[in-house]
PDB file of N, CA and C in Angstrom:
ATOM      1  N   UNK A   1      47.312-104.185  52.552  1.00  0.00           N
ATOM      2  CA  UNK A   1      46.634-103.125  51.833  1.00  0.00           C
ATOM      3  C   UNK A   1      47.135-101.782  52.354  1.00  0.00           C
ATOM      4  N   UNK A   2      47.400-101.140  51.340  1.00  0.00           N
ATOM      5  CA  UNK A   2      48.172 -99.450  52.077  1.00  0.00           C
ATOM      6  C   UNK A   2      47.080 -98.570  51.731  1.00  0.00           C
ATOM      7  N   UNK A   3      47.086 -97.581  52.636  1.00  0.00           N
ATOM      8  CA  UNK A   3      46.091 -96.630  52.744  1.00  0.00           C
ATOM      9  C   UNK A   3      46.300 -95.385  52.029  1.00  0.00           C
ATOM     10  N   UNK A   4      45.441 -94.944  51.436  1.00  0.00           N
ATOM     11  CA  UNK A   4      45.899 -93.664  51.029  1.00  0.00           C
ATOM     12  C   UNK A   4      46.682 -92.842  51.830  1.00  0.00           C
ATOM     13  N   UNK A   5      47.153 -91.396  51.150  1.00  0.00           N
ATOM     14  CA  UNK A   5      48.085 -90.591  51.976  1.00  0.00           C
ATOM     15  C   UNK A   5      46.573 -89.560  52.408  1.00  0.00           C
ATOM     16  N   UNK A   6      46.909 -89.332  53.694  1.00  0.00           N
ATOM     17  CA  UNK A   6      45.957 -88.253  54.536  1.00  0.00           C
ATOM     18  C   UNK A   6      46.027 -86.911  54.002  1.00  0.00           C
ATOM     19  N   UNK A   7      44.924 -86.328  53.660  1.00  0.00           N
ATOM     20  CA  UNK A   7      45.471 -84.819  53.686  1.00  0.00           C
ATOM     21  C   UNK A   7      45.204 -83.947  54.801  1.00  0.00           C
ATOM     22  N   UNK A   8      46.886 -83.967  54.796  1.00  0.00           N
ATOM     23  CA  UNK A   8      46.775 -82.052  55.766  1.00  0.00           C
ATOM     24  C   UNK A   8      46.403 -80.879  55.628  1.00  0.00           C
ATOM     25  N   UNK A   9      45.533 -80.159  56.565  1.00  0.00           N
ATOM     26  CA  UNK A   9      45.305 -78.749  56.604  1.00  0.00           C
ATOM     27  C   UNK A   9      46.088 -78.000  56.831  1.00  0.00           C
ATOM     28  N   UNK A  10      46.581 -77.158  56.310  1.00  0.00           N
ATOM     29  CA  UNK A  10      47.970 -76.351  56.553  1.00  0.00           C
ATOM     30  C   UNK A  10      47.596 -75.365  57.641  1.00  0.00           C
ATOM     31  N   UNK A  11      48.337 -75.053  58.886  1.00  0.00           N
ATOM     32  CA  UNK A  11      48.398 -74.462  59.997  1.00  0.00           C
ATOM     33  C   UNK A  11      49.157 -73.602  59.227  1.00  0.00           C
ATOM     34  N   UNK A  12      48.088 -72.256  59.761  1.00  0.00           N
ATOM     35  CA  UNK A  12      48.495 -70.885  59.879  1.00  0.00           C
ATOM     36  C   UNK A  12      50.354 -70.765  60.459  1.00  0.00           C
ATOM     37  N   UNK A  13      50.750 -70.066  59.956  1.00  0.00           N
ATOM     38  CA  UNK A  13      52.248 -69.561  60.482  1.00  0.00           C
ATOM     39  C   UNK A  13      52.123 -68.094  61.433  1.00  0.00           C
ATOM     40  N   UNK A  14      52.493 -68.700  62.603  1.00  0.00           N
ATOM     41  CA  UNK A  14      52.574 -67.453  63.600  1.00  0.00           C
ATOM     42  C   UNK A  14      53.046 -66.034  62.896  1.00  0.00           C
ATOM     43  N   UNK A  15      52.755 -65.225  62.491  1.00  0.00           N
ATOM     44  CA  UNK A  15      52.875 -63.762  62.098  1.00  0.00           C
ATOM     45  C   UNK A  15      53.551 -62.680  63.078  1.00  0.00           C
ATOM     46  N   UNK A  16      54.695 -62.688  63.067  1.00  0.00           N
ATOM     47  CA  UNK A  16      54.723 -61.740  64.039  1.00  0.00           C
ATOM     48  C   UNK A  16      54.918 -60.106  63.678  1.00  0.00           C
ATOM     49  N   UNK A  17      53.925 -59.382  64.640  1.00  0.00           N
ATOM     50  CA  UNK A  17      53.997 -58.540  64.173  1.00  0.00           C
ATOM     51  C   UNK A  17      54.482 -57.246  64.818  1.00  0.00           C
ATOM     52  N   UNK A  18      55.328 -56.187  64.299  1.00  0.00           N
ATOM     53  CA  UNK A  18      55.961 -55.320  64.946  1.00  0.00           C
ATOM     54  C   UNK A  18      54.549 -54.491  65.332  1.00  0.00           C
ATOM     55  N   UNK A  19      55.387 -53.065  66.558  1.00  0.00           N
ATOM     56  CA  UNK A  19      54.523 -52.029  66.925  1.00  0.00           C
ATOM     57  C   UNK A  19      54.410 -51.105  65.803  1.00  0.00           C
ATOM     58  N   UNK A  20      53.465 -50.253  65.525  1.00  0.00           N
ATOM     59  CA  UNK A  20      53.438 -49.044  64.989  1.00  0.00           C
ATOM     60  C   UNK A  20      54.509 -47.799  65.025  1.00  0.00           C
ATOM     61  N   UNK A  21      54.943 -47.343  64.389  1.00  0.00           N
ATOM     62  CA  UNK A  21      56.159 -46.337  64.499  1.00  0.00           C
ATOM     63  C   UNK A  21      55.424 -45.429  65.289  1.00  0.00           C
ATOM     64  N   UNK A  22      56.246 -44.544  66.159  1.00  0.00           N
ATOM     65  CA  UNK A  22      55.294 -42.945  66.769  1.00  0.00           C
ATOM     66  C   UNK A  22      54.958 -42.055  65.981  1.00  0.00           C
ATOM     67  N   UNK A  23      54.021 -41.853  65.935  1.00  0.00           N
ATOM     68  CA  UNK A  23      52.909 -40.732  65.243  1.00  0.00           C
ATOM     69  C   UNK A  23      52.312 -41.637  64.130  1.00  0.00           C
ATOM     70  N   UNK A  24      52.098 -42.957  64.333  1.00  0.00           N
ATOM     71  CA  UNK A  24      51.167 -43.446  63.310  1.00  0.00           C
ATOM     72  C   UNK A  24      50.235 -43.724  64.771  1.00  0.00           C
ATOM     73  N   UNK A  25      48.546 -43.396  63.557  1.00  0.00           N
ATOM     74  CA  UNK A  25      47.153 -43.727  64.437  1.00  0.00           C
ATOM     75  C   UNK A  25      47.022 -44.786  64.572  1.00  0.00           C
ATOM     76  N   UNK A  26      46.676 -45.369  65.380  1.00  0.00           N
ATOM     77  CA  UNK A  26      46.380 -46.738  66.022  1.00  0.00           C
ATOM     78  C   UNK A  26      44.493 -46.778  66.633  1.00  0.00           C
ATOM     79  N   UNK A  27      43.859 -47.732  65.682  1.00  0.00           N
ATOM     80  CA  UNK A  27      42.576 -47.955  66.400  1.00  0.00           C
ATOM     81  C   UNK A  27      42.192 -48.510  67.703  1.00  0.00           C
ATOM     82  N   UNK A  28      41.978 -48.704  69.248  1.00  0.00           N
ATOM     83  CA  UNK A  28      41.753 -48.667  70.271  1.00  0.00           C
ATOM     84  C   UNK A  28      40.377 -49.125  70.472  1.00  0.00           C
ATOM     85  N   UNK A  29      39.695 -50.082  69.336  1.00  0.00           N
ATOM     86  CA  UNK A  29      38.313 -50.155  69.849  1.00  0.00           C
ATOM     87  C   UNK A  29      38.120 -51.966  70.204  1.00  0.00           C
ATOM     88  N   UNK A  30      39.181 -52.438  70.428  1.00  0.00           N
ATOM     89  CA  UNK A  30      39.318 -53.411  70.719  1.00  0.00           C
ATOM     90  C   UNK A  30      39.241 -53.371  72.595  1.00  0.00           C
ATOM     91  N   UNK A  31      40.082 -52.940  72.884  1.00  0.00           N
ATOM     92  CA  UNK A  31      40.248 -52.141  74.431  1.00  0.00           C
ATOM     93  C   UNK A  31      38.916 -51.637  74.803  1.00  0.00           C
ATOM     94  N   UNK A  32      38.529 -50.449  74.192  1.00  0.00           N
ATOM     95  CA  UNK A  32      37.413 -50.749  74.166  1.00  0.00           C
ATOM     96  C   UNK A  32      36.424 -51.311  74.814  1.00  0.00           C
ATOM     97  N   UNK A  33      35.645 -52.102  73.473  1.00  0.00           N
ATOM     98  CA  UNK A  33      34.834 -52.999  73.338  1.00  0.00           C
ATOM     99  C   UNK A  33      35.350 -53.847  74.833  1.00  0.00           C
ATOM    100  N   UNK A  34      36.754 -54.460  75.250  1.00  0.00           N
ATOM    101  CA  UNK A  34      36.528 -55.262  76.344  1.00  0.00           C
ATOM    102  C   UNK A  34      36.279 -54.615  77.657  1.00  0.00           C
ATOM    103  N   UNK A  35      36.670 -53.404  77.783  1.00  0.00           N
ATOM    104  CA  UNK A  35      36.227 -52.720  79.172  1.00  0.00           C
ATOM    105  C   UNK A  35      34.652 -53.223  79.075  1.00  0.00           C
ATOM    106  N   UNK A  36      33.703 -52.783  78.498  1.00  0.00           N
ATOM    107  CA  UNK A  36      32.144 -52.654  78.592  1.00  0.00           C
ATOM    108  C   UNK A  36      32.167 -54.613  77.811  1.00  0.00           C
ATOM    109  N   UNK A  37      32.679 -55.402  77.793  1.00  0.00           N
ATOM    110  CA  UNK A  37      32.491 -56.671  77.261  1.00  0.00           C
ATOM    111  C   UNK A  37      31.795 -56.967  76.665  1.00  0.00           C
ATOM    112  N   UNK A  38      31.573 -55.817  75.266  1.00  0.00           N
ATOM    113  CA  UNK A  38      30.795 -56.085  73.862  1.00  0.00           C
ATOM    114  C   UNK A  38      31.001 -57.163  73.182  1.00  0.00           C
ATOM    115  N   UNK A  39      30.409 -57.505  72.128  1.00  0.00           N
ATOM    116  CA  UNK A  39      30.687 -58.639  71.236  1.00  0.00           C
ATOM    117  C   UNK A  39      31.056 -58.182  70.069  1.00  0.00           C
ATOM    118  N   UNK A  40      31.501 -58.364  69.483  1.00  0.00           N
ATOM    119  CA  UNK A  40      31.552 -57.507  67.596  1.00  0.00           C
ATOM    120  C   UNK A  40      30.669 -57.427  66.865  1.00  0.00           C
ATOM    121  N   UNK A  41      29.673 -58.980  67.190  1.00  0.00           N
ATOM    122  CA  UNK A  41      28.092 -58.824  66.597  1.00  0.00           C
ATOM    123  C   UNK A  41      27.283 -58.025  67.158  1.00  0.00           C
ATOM    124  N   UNK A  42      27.449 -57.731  68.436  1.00  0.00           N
ATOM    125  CA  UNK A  42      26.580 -56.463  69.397  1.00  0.00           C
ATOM    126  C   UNK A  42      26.261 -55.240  68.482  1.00  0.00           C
ATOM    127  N   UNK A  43      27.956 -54.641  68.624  1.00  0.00           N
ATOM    128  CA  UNK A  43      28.261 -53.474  68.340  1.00  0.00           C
ATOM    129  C   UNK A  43      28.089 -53.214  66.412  1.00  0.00           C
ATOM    130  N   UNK A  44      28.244 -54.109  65.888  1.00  0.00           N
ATOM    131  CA  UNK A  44      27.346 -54.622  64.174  1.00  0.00           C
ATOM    132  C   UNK A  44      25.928 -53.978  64.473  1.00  0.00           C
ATOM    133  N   UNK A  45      25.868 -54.700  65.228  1.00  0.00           N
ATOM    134  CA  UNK A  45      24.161 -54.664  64.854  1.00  0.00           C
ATOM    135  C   UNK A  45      23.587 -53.358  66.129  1.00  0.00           C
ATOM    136  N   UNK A  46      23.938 -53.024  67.131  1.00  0.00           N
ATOM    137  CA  UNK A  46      24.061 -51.499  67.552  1.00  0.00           C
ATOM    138  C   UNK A  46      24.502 -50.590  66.450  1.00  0.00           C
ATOM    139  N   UNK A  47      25.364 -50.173  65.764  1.00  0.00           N
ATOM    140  CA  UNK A  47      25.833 -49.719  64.823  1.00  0.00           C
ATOM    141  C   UNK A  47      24.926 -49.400  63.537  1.00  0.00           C
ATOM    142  N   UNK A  48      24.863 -50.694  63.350  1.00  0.00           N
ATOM    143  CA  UNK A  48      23.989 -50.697  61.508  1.00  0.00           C
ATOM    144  C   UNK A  48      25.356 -50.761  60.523  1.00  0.00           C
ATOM    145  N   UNK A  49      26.704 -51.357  61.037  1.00  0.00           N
ATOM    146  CA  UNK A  49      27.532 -51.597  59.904  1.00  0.00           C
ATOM    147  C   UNK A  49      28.362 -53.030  60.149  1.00  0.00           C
ATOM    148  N   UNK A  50      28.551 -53.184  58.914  1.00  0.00           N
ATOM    149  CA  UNK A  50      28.830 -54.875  58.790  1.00  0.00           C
ATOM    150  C   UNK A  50      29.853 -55.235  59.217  1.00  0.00           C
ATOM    151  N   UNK A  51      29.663 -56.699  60.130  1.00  0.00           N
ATOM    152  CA  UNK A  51      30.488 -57.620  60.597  1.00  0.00           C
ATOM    153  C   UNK A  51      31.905 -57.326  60.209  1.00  0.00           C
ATOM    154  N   UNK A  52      32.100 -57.239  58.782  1.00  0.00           N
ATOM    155  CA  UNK A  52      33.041 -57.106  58.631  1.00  0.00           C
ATOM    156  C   UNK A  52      34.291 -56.060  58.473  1.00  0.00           C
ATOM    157  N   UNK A  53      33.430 -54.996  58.765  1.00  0.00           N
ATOM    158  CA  UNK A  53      33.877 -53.558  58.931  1.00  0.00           C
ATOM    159  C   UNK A  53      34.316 -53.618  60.705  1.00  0.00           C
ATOM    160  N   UNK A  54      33.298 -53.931  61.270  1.00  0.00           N
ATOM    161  CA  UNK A  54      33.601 -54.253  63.251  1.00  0.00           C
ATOM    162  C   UNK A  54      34.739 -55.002  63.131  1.00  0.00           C
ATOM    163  N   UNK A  55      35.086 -56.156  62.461  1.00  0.00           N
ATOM    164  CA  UNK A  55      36.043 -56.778  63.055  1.00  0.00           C
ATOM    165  C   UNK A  55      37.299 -56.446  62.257  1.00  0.00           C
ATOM    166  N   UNK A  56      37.490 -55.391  60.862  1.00  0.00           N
ATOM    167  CA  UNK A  56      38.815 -54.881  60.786  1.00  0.00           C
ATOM    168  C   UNK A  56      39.132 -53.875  61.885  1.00  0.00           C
ATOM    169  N   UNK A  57      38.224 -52.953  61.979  1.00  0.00           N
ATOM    170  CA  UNK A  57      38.260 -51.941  63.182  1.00  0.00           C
ATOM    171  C   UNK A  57      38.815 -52.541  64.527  1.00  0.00           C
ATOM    172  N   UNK A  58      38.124 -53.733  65.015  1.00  0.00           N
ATOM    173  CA  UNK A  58      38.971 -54.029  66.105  1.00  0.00           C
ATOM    174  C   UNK A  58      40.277 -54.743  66.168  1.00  0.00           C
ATOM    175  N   UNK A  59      40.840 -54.981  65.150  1.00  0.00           N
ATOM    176  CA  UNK A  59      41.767 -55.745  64.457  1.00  0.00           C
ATOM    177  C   UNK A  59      43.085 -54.900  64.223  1.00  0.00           C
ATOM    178  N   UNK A  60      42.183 -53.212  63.909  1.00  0.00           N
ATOM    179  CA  UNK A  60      42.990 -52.434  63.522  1.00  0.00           C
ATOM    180  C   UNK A  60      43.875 -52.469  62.000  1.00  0.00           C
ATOM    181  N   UNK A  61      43.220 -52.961  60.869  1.00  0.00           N
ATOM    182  CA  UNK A  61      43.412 -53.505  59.739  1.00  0.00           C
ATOM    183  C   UNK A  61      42.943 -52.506  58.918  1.00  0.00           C
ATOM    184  N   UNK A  62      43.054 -51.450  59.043  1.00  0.00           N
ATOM    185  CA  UNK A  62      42.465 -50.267  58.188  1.00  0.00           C
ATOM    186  C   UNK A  62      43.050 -49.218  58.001  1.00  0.00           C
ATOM    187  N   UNK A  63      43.288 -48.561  57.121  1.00  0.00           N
ATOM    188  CA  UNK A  63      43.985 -47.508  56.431  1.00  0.00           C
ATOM    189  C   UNK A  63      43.349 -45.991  56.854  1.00  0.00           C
ATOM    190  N   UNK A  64      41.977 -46.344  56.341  1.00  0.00           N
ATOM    191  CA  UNK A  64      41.102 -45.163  56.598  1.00  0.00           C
ATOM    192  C   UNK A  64      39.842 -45.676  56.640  1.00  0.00           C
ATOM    193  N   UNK A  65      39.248 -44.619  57.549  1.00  0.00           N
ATOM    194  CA  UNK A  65      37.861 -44.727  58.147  1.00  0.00           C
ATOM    195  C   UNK A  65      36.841 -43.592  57.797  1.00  0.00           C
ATOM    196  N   UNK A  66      35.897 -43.867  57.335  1.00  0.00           N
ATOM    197  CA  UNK A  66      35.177 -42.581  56.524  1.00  0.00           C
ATOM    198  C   UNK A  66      34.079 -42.218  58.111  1.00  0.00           C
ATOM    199  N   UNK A  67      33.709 -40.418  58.077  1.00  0.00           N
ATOM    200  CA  UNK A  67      33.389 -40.266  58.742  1.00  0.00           C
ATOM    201  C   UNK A  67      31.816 -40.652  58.912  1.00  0.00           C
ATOM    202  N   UNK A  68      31.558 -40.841  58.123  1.00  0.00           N
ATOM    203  CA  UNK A  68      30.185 -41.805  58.136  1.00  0.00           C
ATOM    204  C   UNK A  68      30.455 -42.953  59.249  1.00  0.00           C
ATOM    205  N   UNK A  69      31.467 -44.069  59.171  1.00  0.00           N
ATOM    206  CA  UNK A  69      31.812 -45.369  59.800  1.00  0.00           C
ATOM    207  C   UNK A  69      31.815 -44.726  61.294  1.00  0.00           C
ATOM    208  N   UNK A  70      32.621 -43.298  61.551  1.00  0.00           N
ATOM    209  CA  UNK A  70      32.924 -43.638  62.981  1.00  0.00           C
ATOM    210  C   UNK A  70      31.940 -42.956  63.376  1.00  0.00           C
ATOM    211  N   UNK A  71      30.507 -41.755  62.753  1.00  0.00           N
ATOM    212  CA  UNK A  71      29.857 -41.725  63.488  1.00  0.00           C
ATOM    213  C   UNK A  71      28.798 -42.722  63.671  1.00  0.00           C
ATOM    214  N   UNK A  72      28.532 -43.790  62.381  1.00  0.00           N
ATOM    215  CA  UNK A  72      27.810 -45.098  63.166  1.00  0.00           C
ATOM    216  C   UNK A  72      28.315 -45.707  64.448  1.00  0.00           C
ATOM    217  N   UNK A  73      29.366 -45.860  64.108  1.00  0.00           N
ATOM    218  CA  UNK A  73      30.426 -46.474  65.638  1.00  0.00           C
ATOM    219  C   UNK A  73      30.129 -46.191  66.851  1.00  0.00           C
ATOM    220  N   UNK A  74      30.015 -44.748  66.986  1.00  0.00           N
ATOM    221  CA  UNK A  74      30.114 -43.662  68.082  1.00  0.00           C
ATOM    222  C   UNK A  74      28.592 -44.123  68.267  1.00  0.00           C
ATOM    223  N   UNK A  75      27.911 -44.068  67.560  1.00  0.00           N
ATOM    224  CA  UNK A  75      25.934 -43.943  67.902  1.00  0.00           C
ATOM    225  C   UNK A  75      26.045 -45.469  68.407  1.00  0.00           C
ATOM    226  N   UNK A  76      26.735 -46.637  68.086  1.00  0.00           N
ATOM    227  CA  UNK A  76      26.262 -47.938  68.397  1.00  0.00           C
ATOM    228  C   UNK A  76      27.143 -48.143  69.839  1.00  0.00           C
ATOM    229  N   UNK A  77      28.074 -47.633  69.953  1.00  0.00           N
ATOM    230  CA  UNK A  77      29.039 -47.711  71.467  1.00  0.00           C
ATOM    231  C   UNK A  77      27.782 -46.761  72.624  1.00  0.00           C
ATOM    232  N   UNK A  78      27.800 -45.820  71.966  1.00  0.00           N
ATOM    233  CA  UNK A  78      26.743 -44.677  72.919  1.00  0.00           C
ATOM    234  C   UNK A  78      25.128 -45.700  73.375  1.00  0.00           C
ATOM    235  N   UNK A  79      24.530 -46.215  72.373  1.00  0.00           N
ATOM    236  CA  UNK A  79      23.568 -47.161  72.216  1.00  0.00           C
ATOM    237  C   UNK A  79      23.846 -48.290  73.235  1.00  0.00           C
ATOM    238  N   UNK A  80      25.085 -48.930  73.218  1.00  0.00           N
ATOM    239  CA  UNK A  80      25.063 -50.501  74.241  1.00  0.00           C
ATOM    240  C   UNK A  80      25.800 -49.684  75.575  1.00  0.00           C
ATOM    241  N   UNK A  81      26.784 -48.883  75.648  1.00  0.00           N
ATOM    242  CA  UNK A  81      27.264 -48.570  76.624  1.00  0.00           C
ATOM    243  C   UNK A  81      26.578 -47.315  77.516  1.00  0.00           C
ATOM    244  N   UNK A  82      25.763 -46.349  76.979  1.00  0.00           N
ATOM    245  CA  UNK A  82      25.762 -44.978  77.357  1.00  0.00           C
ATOM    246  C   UNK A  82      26.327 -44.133  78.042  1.00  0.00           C
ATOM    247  N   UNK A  83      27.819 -44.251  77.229  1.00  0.00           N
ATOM    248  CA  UNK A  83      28.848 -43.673  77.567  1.00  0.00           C
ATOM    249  C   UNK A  83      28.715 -42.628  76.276  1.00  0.00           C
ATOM    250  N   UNK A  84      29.178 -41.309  76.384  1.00  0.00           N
ATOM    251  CA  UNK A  84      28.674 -40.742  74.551  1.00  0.00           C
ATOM    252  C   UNK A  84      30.210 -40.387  74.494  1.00  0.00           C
ATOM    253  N   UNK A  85      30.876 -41.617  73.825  1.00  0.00           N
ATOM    254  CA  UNK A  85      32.806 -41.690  73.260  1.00  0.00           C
ATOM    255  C   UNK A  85      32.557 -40.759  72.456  1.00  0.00           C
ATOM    256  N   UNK A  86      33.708 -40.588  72.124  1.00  0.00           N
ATOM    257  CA  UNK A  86      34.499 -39.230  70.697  1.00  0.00           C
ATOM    258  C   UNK A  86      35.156 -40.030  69.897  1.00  0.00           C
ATOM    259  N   UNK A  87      35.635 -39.528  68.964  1.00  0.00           N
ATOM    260  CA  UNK A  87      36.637 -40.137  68.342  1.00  0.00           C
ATOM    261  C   UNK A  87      38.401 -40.165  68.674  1.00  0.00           C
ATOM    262  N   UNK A  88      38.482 -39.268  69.570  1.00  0.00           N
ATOM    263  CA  UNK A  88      39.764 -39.580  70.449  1.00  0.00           C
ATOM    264  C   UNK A  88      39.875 -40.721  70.990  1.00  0.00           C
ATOM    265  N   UNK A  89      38.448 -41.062  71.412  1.00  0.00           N
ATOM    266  CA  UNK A  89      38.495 -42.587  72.411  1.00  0.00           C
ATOM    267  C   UNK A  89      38.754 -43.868  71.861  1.00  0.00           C
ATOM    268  N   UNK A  90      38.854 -43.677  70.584  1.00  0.00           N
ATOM    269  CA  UNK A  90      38.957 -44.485  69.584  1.00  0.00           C
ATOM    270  C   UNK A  90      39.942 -44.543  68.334  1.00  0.00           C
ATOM    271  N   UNK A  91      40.469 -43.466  68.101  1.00  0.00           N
ATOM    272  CA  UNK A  91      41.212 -43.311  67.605  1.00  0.00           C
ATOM    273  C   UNK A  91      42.336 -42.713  68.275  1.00  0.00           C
ATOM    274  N   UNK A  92      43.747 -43.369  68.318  1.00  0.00           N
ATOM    275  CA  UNK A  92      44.430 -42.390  68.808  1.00  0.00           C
ATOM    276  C   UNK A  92      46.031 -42.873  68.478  1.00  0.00           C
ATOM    277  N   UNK A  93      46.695 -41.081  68.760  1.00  0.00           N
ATOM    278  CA  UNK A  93      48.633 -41.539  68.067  1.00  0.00           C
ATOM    279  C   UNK A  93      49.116 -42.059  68.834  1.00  0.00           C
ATOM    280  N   UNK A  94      50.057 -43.461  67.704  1.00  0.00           N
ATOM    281  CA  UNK A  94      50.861 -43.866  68.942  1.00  0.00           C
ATOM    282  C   UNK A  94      52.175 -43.111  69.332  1.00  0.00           C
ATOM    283  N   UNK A  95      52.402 -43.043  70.705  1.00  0.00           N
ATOM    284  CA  UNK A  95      53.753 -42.554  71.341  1.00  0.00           C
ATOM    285  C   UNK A  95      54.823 -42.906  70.921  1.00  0.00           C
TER     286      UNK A  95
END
């Protein structure tokens, strides 16, 4: 008796990805977040903006950031850390 054929889940393909050219902004809240060893759901829910906004931000998957986003950001980092960041600390050019 022969068995059916198994199905495979297709494995992701390693992506590799280049650096940023100099003078493009680069988000930094990944770095961050691990100095003070936040979670992404922490800083969500410190914040008041969605999961899925935290984890392009730390991902760095974003074009633009409205100033609404980074002063939630800033109030939810200030909130778990009470450190009171800027947006330099978080945003910044790469070299």
């Amino acid at each position: 008796m022969e068995l059916p054929p198994r199905h495979t889940i297709p494995q992701p393909q390693n992506q590799i990805t280049t650096p940023p050219p100099p003078g493009h902004v680069i988000c930094c809240l990944s770095e961050l977040m691990g100095r003070h060893r936040l979670t992404q759901t922490a800083l969500a829910q410190a914040s008041g903006l969605r999961p899925a906004t935290i984890s392009a931000l730390y991902h760095d998957r974003t074009d633009a950031i409205a100033k609404g986003t980074l002063t939630r950001l800033l109030a939810g980092l200030h909130h778990l850390t009470g450190v009171p960041y800027q947006v330099g600390d978080i945003l910044q050019i790469r070299q």
